[in-house]
Protein backbone atom coordinates (compact mmCIF):
# COMPACT_ATOMS: atom_id res chain seq x y z
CA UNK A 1 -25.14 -19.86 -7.87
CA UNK A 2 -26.91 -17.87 -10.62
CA UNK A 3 -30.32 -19.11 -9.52
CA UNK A 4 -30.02 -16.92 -6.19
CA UNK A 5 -29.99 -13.51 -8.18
CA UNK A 6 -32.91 -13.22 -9.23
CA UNK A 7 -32.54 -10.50 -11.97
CA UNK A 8 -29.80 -12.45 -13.80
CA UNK A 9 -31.82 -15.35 -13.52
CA UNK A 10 -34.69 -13.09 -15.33
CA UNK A 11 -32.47 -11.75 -17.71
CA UNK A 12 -30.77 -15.22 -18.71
CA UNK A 13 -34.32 -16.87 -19.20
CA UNK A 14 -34.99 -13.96 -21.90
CA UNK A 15 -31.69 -14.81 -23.45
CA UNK A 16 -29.69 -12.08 -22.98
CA UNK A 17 -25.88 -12.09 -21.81
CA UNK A 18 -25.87 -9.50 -19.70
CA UNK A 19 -27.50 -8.92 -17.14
CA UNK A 20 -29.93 -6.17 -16.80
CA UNK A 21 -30.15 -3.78 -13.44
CA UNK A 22 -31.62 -4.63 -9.83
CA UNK A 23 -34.92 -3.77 -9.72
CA UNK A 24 -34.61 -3.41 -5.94
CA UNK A 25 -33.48 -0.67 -3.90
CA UNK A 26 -30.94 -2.22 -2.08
CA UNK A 27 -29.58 -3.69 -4.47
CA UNK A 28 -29.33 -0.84 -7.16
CA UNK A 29 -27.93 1.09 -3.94
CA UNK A 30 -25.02 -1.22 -3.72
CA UNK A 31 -24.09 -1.38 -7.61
CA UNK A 32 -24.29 2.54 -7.27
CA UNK A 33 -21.87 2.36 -4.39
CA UNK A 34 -19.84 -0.36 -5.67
CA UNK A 35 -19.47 1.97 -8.72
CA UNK A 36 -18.55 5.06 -6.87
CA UNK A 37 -15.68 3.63 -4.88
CA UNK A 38 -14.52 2.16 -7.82
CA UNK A 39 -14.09 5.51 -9.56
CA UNK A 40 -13.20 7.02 -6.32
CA UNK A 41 -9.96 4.96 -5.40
CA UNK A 42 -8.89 3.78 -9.44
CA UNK A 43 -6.85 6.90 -9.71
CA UNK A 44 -5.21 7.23 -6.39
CA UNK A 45 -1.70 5.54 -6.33
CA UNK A 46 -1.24 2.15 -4.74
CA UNK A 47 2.08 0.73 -3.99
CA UNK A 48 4.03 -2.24 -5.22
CA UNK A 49 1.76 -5.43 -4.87
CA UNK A 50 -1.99 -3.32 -5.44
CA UNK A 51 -4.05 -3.55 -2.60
CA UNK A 52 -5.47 -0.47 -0.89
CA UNK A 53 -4.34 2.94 -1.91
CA UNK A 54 -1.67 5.06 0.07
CA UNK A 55 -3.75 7.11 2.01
CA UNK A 56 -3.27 9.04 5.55
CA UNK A 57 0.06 8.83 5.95
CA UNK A 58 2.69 9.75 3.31
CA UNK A 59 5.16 7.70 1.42
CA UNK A 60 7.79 8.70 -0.72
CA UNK A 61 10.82 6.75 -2.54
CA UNK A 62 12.92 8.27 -4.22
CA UNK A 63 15.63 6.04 -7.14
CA UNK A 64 19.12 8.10 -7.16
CA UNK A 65 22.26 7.18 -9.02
CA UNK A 66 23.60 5.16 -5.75
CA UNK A 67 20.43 4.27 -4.03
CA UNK A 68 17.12 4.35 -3.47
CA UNK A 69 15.68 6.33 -0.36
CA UNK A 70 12.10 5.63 1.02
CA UNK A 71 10.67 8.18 3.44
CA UNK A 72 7.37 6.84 5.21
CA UNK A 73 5.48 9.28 7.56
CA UNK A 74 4.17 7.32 10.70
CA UNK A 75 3.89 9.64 13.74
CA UNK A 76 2.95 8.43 16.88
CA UNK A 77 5.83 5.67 17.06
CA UNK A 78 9.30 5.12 18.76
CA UNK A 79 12.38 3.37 16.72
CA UNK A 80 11.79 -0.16 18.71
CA UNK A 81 8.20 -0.32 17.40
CA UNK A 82 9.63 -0.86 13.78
CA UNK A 83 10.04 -4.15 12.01
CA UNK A 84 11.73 -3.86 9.02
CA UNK A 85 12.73 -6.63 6.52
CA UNK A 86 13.64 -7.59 3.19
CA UNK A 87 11.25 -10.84 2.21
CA UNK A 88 12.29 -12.32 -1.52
CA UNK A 89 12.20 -9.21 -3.12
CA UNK A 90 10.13 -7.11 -0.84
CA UNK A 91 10.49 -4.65 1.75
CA UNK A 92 8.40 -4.99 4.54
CA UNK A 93 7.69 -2.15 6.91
CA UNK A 94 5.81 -2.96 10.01
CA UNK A 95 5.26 -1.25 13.46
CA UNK A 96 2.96 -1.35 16.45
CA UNK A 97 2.51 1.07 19.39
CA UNK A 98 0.22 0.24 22.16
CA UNK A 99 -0.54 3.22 24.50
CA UNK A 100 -2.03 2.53 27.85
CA UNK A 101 -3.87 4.90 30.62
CA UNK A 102 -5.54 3.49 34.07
CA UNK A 103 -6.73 7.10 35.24
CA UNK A 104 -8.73 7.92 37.87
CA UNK A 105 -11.74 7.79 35.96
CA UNK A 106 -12.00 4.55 34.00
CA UNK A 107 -9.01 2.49 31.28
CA UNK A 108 -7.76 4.14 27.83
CA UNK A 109 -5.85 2.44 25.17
CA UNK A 110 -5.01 3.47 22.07
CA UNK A 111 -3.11 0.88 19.70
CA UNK A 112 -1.33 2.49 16.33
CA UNK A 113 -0.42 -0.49 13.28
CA UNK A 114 1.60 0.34 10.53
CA UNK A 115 1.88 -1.57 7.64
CA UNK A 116 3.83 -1.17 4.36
CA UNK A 117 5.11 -3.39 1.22
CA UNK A 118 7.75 -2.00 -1.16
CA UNK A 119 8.77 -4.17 -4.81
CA UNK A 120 12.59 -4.46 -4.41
CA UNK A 121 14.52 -3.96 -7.83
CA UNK A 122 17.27 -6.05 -8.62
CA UNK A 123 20.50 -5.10 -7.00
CA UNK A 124 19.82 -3.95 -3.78
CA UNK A 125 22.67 -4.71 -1.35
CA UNK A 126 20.26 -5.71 1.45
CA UNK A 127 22.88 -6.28 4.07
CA UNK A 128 23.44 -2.81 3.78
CA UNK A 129 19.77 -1.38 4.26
CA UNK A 130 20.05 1.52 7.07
CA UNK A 131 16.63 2.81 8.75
CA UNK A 132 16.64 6.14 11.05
CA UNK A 133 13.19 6.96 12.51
CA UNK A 134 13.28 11.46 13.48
CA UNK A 135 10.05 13.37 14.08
CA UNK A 136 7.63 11.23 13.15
CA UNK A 137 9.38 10.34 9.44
CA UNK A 138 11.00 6.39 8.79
CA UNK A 139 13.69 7.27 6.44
CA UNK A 140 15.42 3.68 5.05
CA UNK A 141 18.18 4.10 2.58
CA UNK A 142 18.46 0.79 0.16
CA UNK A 143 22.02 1.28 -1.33
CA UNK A 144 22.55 -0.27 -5.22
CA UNK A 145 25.15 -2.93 -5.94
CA UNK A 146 27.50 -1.60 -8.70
CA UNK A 147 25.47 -3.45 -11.56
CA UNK A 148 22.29 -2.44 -10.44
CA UNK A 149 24.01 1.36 -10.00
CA UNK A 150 24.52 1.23 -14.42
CA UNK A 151 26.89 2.94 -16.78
CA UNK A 152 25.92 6.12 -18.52
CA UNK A 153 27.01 5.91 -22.10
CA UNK A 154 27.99 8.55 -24.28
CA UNK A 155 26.57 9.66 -27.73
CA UNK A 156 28.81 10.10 -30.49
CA UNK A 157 28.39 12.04 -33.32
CA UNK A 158 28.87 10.49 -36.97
């Protein structure tokens, strides 16, 4: 597979490890944009699982004493479009609109996905989950069982 570069190929033959840069345009331009969405996305926040970054449409979760609250903005959609459910140890947020238009002057359709992962910590009573979808914001509150909820302990002095 190394044979079909040709500059590593170049660069291996004059025993060196790395390899040195493209000579050709095309390919420096790629390297160069490889690079700059590398830099561009490796400090944006991605959720549980990597993948792409969070971006266009917000999504917030919030860890409180009792539970944890997740807040996902996806306008655009109706409460049957959303399919929510707990996999192993993930959340899984998932919803589809299809809008359709025969008007007078031709066929529109517009289709809206929405797609989400969330890391489950231990604890989470998941027969409990309850999701409420209200101007445009999915709101799912994930309440704690009572050993994932923890004791505070208290500090003595000595």
């Amino acid at each position: 597979m190394a044979s079909l570069i040709p500059w590593k190929r170049r660069s291996e033959e004059r025993g060196g490890a790395i390899a040195e840069r493209p000579r050709n345009a095309l390919s420096q331009m790629r390297q160069e944009l490889d690079t700059l969405f590398d830099r561009l996305f490796n400090g944006l926040p991605t959720l549980a699982g990597g993948g792409w970054p969070v971006a266009g449409w917000g999504f917030d979760v919030d860890d409180t004493d009792k539970e944890i609250v997740v807040h996902a903005e996806a306008p655009g959609f109706e409460p049957d479009d959303f399919d929510i459910e707990v996999l192993g140890d993930h959340l899984v947020l998932k919803a589809d609109h299809k809008d359709e238009d025969k008007g007078g002057n031709g066929y529109r359709m517009r289709r809206e996905h929405f797609y989400r992962t969330l890391a489950l910590p231990h604890g989470v009573e998941a027969e409990k989950i309850d999701a409420r979808y209200h101007n445009g914001v999915l709101e799912i509150r994930l309440p704690k069982s009572e050993e994932a909820k923890g004791k505070r302990i208290a500090v003595k002095a000595t």
